[in-house]
Protein backbone atom coordinates (compact mmCIF):
# COMPACT_ATOMS: atom_id res chain seq x y z
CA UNK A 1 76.71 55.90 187.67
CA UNK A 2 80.59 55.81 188.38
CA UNK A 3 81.49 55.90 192.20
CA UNK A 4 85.53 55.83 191.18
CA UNK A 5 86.01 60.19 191.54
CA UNK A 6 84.06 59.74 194.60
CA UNK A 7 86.31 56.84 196.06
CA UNK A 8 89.31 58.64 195.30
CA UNK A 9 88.37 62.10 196.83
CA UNK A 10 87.30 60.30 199.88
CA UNK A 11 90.90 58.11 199.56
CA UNK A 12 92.63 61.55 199.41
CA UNK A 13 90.60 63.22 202.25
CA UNK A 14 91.41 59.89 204.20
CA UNK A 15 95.16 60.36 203.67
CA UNK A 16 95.05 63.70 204.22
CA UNK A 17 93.45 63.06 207.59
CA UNK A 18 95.63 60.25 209.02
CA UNK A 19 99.10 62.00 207.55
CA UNK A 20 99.64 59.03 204.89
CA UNK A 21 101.51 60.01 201.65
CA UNK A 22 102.90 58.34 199.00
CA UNK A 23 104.91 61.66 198.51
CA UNK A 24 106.31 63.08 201.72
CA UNK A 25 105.94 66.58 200.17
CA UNK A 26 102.03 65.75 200.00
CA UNK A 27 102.04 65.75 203.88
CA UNK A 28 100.10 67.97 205.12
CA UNK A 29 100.41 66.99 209.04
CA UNK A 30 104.51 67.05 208.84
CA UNK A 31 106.00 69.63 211.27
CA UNK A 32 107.50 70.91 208.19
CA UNK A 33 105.19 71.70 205.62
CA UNK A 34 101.94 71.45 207.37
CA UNK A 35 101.84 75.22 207.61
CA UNK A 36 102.43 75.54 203.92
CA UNK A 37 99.21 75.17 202.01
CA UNK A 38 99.50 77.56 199.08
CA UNK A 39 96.58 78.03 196.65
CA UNK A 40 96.33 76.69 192.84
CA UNK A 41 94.98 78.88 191.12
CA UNK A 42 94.63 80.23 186.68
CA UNK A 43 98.19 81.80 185.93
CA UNK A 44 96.10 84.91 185.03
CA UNK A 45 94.28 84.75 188.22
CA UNK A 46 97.22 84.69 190.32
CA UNK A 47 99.33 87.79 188.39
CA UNK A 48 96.29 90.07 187.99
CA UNK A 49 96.21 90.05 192.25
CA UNK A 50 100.27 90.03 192.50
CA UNK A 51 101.15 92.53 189.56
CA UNK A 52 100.44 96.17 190.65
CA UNK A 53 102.66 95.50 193.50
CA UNK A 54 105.12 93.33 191.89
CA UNK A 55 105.96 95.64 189.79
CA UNK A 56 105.81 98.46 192.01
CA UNK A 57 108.50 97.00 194.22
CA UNK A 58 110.88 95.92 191.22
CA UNK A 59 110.71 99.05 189.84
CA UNK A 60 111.95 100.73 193.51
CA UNK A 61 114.73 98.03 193.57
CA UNK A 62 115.67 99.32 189.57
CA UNK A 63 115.73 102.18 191.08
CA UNK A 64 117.35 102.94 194.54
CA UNK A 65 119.18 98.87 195.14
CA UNK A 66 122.55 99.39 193.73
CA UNK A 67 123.10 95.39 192.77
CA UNK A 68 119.63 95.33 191.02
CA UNK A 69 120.13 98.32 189.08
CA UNK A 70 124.13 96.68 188.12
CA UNK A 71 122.29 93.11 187.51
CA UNK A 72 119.72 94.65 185.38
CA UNK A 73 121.95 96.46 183.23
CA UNK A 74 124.56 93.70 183.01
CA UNK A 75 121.55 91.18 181.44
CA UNK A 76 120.62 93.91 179.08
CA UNK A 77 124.14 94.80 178.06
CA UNK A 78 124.49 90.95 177.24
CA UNK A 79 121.96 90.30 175.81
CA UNK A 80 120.88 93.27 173.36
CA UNK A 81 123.99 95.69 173.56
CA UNK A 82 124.19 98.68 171.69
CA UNK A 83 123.30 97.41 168.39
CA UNK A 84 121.19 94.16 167.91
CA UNK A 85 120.93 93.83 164.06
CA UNK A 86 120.02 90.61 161.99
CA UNK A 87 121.77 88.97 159.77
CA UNK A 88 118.88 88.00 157.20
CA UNK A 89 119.58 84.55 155.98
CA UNK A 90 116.23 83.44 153.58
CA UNK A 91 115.68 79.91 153.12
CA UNK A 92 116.60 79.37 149.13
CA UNK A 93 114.96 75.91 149.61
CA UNK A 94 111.63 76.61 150.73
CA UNK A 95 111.47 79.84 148.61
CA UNK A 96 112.49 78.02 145.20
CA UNK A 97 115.23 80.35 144.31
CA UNK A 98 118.75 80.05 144.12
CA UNK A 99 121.46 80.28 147.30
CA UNK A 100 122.84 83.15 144.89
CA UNK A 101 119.71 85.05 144.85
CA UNK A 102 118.95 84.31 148.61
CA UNK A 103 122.02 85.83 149.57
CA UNK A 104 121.98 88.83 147.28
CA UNK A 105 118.46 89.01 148.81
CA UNK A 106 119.65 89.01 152.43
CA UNK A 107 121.97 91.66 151.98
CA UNK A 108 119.41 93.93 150.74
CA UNK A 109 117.36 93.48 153.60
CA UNK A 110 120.21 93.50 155.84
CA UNK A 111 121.05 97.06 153.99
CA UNK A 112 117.15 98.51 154.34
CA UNK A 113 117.05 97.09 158.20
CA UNK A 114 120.28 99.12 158.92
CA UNK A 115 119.09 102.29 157.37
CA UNK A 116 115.80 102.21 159.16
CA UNK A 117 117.48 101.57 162.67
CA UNK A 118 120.60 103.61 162.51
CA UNK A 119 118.80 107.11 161.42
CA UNK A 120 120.79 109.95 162.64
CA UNK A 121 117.35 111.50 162.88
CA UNK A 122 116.08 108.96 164.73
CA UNK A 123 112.60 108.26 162.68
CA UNK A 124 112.25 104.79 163.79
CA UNK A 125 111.53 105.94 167.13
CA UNK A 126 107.59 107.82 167.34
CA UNK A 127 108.77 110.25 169.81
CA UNK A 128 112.37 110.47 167.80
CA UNK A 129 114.47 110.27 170.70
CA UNK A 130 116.13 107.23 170.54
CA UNK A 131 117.77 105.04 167.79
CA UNK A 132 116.71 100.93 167.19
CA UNK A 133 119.65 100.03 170.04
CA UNK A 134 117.76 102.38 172.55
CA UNK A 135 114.17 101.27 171.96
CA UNK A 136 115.10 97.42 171.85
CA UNK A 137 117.15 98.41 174.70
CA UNK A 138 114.44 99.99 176.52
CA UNK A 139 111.57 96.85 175.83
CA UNK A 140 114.42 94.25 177.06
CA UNK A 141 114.74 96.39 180.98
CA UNK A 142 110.93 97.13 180.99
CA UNK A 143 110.71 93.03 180.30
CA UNK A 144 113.29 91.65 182.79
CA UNK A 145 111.25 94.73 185.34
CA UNK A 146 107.86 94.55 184.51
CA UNK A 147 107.89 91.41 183.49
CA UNK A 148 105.94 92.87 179.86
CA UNK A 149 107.48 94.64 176.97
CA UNK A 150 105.29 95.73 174.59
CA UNK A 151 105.89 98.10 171.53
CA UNK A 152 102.96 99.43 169.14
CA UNK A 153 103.92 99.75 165.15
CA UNK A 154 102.98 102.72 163.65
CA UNK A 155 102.97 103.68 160.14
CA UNK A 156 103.54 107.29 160.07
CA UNK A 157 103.63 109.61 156.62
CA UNK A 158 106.08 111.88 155.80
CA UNK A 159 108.38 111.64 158.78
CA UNK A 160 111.89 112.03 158.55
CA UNK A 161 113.59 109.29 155.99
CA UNK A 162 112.06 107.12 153.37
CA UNK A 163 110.54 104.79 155.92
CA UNK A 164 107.06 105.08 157.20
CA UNK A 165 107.41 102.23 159.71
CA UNK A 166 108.23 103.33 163.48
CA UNK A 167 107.48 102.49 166.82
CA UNK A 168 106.57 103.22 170.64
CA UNK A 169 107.91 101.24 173.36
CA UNK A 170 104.36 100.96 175.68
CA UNK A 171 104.48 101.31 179.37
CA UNK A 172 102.50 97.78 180.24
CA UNK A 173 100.73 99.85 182.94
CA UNK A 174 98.70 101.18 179.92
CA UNK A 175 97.25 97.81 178.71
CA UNK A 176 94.32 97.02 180.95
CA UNK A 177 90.65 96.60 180.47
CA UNK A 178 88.59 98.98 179.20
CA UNK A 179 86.79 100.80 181.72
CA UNK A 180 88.88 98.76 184.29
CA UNK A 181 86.60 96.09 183.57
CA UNK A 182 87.30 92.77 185.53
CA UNK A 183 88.75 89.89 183.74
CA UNK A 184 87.01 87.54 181.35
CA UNK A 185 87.30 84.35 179.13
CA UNK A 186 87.85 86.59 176.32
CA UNK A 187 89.56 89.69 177.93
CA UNK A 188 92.28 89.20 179.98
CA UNK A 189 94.25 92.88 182.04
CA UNK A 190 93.71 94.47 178.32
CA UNK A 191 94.67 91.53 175.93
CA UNK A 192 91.67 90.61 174.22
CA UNK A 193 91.59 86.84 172.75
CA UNK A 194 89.91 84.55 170.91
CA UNK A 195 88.25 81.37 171.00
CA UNK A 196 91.71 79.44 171.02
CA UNK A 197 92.89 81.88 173.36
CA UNK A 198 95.16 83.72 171.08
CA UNK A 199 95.80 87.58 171.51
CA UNK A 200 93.87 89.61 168.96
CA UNK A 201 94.19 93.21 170.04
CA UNK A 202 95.71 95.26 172.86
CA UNK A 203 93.88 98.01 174.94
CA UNK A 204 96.05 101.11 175.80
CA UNK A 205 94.64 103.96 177.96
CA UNK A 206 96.04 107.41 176.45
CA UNK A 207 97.68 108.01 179.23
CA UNK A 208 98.87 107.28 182.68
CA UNK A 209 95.90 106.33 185.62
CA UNK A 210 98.31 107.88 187.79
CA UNK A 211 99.36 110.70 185.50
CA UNK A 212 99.38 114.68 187.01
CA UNK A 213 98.25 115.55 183.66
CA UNK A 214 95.68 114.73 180.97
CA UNK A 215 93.24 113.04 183.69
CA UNK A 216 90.73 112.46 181.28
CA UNK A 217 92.85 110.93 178.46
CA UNK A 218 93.49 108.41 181.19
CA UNK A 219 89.91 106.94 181.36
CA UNK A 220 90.15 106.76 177.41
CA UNK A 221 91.25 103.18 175.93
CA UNK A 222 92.86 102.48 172.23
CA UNK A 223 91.99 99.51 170.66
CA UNK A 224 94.99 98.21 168.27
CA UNK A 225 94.79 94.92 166.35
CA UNK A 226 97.70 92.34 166.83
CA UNK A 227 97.68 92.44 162.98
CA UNK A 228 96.29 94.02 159.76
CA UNK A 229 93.85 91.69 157.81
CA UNK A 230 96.92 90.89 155.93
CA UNK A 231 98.83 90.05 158.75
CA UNK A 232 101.23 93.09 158.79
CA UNK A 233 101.99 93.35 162.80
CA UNK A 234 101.06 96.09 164.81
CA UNK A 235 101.63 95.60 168.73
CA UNK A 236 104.72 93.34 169.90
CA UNK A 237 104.47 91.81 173.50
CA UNK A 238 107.17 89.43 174.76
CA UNK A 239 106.61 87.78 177.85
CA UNK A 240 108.40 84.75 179.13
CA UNK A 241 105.28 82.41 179.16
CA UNK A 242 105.47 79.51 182.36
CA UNK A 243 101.92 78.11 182.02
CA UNK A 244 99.28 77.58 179.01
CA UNK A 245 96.15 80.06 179.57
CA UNK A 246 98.86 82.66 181.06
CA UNK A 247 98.26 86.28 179.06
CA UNK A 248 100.99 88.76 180.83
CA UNK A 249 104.18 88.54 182.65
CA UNK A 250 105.62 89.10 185.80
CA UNK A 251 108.62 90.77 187.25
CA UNK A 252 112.10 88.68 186.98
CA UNK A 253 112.93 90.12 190.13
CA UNK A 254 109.89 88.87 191.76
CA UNK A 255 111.92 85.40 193.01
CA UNK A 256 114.44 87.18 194.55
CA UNK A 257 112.68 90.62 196.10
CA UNK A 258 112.50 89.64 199.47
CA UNK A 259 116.30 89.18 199.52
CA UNK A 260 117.32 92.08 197.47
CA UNK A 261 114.74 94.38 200.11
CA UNK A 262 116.46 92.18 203.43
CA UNK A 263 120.15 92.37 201.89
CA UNK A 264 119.19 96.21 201.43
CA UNK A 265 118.35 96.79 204.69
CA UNK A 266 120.92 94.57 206.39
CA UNK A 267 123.33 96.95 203.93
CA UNK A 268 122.48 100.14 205.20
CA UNK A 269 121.60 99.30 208.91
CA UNK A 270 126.07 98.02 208.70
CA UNK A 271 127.04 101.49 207.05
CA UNK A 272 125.00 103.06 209.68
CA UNK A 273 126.76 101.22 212.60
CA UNK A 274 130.15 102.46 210.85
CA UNK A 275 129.42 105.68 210.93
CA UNK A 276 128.18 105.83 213.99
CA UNK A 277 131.28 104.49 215.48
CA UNK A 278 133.45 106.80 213.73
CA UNK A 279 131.65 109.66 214.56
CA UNK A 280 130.95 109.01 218.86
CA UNK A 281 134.06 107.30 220.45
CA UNK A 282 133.25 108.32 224.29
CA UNK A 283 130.84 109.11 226.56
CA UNK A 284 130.48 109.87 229.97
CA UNK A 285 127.66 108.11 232.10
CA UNK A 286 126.06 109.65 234.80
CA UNK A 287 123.77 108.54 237.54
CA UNK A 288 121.82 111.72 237.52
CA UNK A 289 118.90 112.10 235.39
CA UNK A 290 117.88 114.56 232.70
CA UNK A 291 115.64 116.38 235.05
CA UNK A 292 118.05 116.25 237.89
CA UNK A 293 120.56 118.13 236.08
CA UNK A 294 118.47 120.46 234.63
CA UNK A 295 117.29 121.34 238.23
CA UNK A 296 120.76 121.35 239.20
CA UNK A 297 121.10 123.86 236.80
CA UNK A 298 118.46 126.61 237.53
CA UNK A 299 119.12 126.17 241.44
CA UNK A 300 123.11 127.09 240.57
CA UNK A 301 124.19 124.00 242.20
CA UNK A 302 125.67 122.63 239.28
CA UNK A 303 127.28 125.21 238.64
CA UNK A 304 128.75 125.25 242.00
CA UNK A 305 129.46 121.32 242.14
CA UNK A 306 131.59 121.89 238.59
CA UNK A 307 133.01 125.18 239.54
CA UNK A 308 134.38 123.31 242.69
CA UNK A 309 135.28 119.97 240.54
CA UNK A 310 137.72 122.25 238.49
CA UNK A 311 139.52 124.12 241.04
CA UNK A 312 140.39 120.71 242.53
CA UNK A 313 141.96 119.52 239.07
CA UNK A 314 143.60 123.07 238.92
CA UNK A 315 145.38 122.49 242.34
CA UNK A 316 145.70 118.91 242.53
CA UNK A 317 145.84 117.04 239.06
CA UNK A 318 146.39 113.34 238.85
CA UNK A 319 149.08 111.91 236.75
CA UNK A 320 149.67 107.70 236.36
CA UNK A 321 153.17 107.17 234.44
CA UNK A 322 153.56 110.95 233.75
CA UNK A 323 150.20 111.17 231.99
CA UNK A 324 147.34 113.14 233.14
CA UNK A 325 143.76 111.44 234.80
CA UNK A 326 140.65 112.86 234.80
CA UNK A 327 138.47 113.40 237.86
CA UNK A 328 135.25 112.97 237.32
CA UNK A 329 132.25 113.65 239.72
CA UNK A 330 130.77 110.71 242.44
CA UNK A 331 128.74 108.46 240.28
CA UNK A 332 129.78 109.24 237.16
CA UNK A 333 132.47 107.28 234.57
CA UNK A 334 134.00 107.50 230.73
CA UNK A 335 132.85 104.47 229.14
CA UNK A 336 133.60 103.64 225.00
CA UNK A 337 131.14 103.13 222.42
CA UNK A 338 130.30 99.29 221.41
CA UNK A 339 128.25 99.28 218.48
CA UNK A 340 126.55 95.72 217.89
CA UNK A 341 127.55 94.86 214.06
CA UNK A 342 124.54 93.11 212.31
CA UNK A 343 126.76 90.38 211.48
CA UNK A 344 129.84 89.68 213.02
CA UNK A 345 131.10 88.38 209.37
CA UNK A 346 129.23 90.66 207.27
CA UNK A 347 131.17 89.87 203.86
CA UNK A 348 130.51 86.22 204.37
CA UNK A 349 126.56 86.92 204.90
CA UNK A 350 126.48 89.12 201.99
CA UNK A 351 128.10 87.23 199.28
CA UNK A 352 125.87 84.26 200.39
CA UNK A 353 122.47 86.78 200.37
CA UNK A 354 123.71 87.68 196.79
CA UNK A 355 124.78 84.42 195.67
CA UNK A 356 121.11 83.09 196.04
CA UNK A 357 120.01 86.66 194.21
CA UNK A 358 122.73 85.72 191.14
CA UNK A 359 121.09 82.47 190.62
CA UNK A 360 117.36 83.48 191.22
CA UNK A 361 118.52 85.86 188.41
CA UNK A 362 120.36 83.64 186.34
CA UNK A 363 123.56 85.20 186.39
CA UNK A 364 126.92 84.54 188.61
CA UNK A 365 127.79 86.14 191.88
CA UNK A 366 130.39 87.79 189.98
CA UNK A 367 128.92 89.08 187.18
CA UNK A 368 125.94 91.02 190.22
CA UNK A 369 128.52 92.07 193.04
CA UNK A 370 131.45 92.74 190.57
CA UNK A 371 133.69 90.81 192.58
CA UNK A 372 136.69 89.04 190.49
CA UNK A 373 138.97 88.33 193.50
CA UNK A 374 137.99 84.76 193.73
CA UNK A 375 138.01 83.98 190.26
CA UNK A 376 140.49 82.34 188.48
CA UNK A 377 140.42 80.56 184.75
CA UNK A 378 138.91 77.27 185.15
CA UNK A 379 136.18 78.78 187.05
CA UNK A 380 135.27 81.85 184.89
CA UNK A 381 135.28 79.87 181.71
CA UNK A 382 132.99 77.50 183.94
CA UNK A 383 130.77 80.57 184.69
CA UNK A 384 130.75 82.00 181.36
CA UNK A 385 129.46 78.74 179.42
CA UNK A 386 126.37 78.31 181.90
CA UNK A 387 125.41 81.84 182.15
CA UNK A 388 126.35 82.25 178.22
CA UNK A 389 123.75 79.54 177.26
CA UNK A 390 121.08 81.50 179.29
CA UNK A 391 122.01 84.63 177.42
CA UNK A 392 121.96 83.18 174.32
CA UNK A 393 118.48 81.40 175.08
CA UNK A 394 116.80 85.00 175.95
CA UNK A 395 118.30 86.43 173.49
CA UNK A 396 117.12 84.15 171.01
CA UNK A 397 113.35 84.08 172.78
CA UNK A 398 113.54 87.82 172.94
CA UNK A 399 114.61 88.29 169.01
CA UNK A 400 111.77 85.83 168.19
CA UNK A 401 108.58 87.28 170.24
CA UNK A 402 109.47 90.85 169.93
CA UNK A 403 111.92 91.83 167.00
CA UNK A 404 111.23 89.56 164.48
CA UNK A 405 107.79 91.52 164.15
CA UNK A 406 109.11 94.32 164.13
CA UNK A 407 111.26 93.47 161.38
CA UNK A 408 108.29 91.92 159.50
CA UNK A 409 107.04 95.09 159.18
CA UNK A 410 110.14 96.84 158.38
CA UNK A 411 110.73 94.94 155.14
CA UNK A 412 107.41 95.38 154.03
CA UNK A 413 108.05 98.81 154.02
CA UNK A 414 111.59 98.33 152.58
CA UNK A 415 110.07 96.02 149.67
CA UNK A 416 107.55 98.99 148.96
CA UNK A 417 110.32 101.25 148.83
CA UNK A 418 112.23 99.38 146.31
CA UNK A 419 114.88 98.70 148.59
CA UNK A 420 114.52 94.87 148.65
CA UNK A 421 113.41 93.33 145.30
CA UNK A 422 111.87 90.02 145.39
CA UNK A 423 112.34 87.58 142.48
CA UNK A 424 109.49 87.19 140.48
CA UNK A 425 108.35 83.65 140.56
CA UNK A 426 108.82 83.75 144.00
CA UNK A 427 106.67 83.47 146.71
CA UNK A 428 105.11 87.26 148.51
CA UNK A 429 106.30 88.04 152.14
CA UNK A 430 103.19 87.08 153.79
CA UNK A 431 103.26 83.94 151.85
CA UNK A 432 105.59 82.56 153.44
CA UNK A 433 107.17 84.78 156.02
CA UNK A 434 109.22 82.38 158.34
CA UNK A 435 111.34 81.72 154.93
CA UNK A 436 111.80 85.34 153.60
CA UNK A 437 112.41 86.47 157.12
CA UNK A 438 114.81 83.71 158.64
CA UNK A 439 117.87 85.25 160.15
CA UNK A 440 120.25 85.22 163.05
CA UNK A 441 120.49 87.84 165.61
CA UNK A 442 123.99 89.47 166.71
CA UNK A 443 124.22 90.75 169.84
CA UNK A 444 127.59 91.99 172.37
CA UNK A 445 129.96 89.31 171.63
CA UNK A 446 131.00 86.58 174.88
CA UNK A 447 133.94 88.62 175.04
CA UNK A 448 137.51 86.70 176.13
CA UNK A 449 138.94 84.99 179.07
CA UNK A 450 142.50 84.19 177.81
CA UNK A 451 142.14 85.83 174.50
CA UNK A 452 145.18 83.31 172.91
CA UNK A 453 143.68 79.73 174.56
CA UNK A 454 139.92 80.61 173.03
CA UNK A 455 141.65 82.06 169.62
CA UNK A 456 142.94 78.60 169.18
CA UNK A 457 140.14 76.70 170.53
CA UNK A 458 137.49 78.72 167.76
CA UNK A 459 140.51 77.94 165.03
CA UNK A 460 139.95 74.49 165.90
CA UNK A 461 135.98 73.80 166.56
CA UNK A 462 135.99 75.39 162.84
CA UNK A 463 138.67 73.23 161.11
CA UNK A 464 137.00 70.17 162.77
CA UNK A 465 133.70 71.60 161.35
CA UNK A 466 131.87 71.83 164.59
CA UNK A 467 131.47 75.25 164.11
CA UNK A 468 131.89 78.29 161.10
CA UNK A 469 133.75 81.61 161.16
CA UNK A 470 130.97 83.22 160.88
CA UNK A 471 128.97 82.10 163.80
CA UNK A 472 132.66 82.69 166.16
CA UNK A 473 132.75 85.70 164.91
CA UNK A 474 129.14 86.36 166.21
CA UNK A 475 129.89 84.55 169.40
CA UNK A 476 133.25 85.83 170.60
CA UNK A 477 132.97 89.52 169.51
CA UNK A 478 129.40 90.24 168.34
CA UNK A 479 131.18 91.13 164.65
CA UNK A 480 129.29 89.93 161.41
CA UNK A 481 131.50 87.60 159.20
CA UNK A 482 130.53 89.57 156.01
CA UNK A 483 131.63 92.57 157.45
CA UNK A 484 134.91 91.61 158.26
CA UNK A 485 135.45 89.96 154.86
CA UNK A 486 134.73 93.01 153.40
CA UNK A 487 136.75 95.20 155.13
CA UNK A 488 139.85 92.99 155.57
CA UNK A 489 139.82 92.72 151.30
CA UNK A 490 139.89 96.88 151.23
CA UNK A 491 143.01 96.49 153.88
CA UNK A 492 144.71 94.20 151.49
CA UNK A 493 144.04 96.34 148.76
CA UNK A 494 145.77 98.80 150.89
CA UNK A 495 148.45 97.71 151.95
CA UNK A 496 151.75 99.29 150.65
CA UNK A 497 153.49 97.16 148.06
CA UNK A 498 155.55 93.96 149.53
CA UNK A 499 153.93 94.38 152.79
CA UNK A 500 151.54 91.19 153.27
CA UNK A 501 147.89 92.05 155.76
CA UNK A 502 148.30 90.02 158.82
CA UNK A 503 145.21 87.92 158.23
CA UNK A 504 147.67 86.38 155.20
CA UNK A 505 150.12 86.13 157.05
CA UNK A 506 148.52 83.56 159.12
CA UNK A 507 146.82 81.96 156.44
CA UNK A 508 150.47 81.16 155.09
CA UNK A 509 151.50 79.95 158.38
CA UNK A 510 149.14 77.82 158.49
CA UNK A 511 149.34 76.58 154.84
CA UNK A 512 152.85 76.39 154.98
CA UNK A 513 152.95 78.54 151.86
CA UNK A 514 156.26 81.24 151.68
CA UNK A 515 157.30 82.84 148.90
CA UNK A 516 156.18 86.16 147.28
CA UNK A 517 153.51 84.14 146.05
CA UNK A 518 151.52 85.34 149.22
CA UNK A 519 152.80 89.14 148.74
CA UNK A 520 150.98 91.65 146.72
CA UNK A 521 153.33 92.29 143.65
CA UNK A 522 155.77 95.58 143.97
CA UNK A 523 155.31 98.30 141.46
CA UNK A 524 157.93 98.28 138.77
């Protein structure tokens, strides 16, 4: 029988006892941190307690907090915009087909993913309200609020359009267990698993627990599989995912709430102050009580004492440097109002409150408060790289978990259609899906500084080959390379005769090529 887990829980109950550490952050008799003995606890153990009211509060700061609601919308604007589309590039290699027929291949999905999401009538949404930039939109808030976004895939005959496939974004307040069952191994706040603890269906009530309608559609659950037997998808959930065993997410706010409510409060309690100090100016203070002067007033005296008071101004008014002084009763004097600010330097205080919000949310103080008057070159290009690598890293994450999915099923439909031919020979989609449905997401562009300095500076990371035009392109203004090829040839085609397209222009410039060799021929 081993005595060594013994030795060394009575060696750590030892050290605990005298206040010995190795670690000084392990000392739990330090003035400091001996009061701070928080619990470990199963990731899913500590959000099922903390998530109802997590969530409750982030969604009052989305709500009524004017820098949350700006911050929130800022991320999403980054990161998804008003059109996130992919830019399907299959892997030739892995599919055994040629870089010809990959490409032709990726335009045709590119082509059938466009059509789906871009419907006028708006049949990729279920409830046909929204367009693929509003629902994606939509899942990216509820995840940076609720810390889940979830969308169900439904395949839906003759709705409006060819396709079948469409969606509903899912309020995560509807996934729970059945019967509000508590947690188990195998059922985890209405993500059911399996035996390696991976998600195999989702349980939706029908509606709302909290709904003012439908009451009894609320104590009725959905079961819907993560997947067909063929692996077609049917539910989405992205989450960002700290710890192994950990099933849903949690607010992004929740890091930063207590200073968002406190910087709230200080907020209001200063514009308060203001007002009241433009509003009251002066005030006259009196010895005499409230009940004094109201008995004062039913005996007539008061009236009596003033009437007096004034005839004595009438006939004998004081004047200091030819202007006029008030006389005032015994006892009583004008005195000015001194509101007590909150803070004496109350810009300083807030942009330090939301500097510590900016990086809890991983964004600059700018970018949250909208404040540029600081802000010169060096430092925004400074800002922009660090906060552009964590927009490109969600965005990436996001496309991944949640659209790629999505877009799975999407071309399954589109191949049924007809609208994306396979080669035969080839391998099927669910063969091998991660080579049919590689491609790179374009989001809002990084947008420009000095629009001349970072010109140049793309023109050179892609002539040294440390970069290509198409993936500046993507980065600077969000534009697909393809795209502009295609529409800068129909501008050249256009051009009047002798007149040369300013993209050759350049391209002469920088060739050193003159000459009408560059010009499109006159007509004769």
């Amino acid at each position: 029988m081993s005595v060594t887990p013994v030795f060394r829980s009575n060696r750590r109950a030892l050290a605990a006892l005298v206040g010995h550490e190795a670690y000084d952050a392990a000392d739990v008799m330090s003035q400091e941190l001996g009061a701070w003995m928080p619990h470990r606890e199963h990731p899913d153990s500590e959000l099922s307690a903390a998530r109802d009211p997590v969530t409750a509060r982030a969604r009052d700061l989305a709500r009524n907090n004017g820098f949350a609601a700006g911050g929130i919308q800022r991320e999403t604007d980054a990161v998804i915009g008003a059109q996130f589309r992919p830019s399907a590039r299959p892997d030739w290699r892995v599919l055994g087909i040629s870089r010809e027929e990959a490409s032709e291949i990726g335009e045709q999905m590119d082509a059938a993913f466009r059509t789906w999401a871009d419907d006028p009538l708006h049949g990729a949404d279920v409830t046909r309200t929204q367009g693929w930039g509003g629902l994606v939109g939509m899942a990216y808030r509820t995840g940076m609020i609720d810390g889940d976004a979830l969308s169900v895939i439904h395949w839906r005959e003759g709705g409006p359009g060819p396709f079948r496939t469409c969606l509903r974004i899912v309020d995560p307040d509807l996934l729970s267990n059945p019967q509000n069952a508590p947690d188990t191994p195998l059922m985890r706040q209405g993500v059911e698993l399996d035996a390696w603890g991976a998600p195999v269906a989702y349980h939706f009530r029908r509606q709302h627990e909290l709904a003012m309608f439908g009451w009894g559609q609320s104590q009725v659950w959905d079961r819907w599989e993560r997947e067909l037997p063929w692996y077609r998808p049917q539910v989405a959930h992205f989450f960002e995912r700290h710890r192994d065993g950990q099933t849903r997410g949690i607010s992004r706010l929740a890091p930063v709430m207590d200073a968002m409510k406190m910087q709230d409060k200080h907020a209001r309690v200063e514009l308060q102050a203001a007002v009241l100090s433009a509003i009251l100016g002066l005030f006259i203070s009196s010895p005499l009580s409230p009940e004094a002067v109201q008995e004062l007033i039913s005996d007539g005296q008061f009236t009596e004492l003033d009437d007096a008071r004034q005839s004595l101004m009438k006939e004998r008014g004081l004047t200091f440097g030819g202007v006029r002084l008030p006389v005032l009763a015994p006892g009583d004097s004008i005195e000015s109002v001194n509101v007590t600010r909150p803070a004496g330097q109350y810009a300083m205080f807030e942009t330090a409150v939301l500097r510590r919000i900016a990086t809890g949310l991983g964004m600059s103080y700018e970018q949250l408060a909208m404040d540029w008057s600081q802000v010169n070159y060096s430092s925004a290009r400074a800002a922009l790289v660090e906060i552009w690598r964590g927009f490109m890293s969600r965005r990436q994450e996001f496309a991944s978990r949640f659209c790629q999915p999505i877009r799975l099923a999407v071309m399954e439909d589109a191949i049924d259609l007809g609208l994306v031919r396979l080669p035969s020979g080839a391998p099927t989609l669910y063969e091998t899906p991660g080579a049919w449905m590689r491609a790179k997401w374009i989001g809002p562009g990084r947008g420009f500084v000095d629009p001349v300095k970072e010109a140049q500076a793309s023109a050179i990371r892609v002539a040294l080959g440390l970069s290509t035009m198409e993936d500046e392109a993507a980065e600077l203004s969000g534009a697909d390379y393809s795209d502009n090829l295609g529409q800068i040839a129909r501008e050249i085609e256009q051009m009047p005769a002798g007149v040369m397209h300013p993209a050759q222009e350049k391209f002469a410039t920088i060739m050193g090529v003159t000459g009408p060799d560059m010009r499109p021929a006159a007509d004769e």
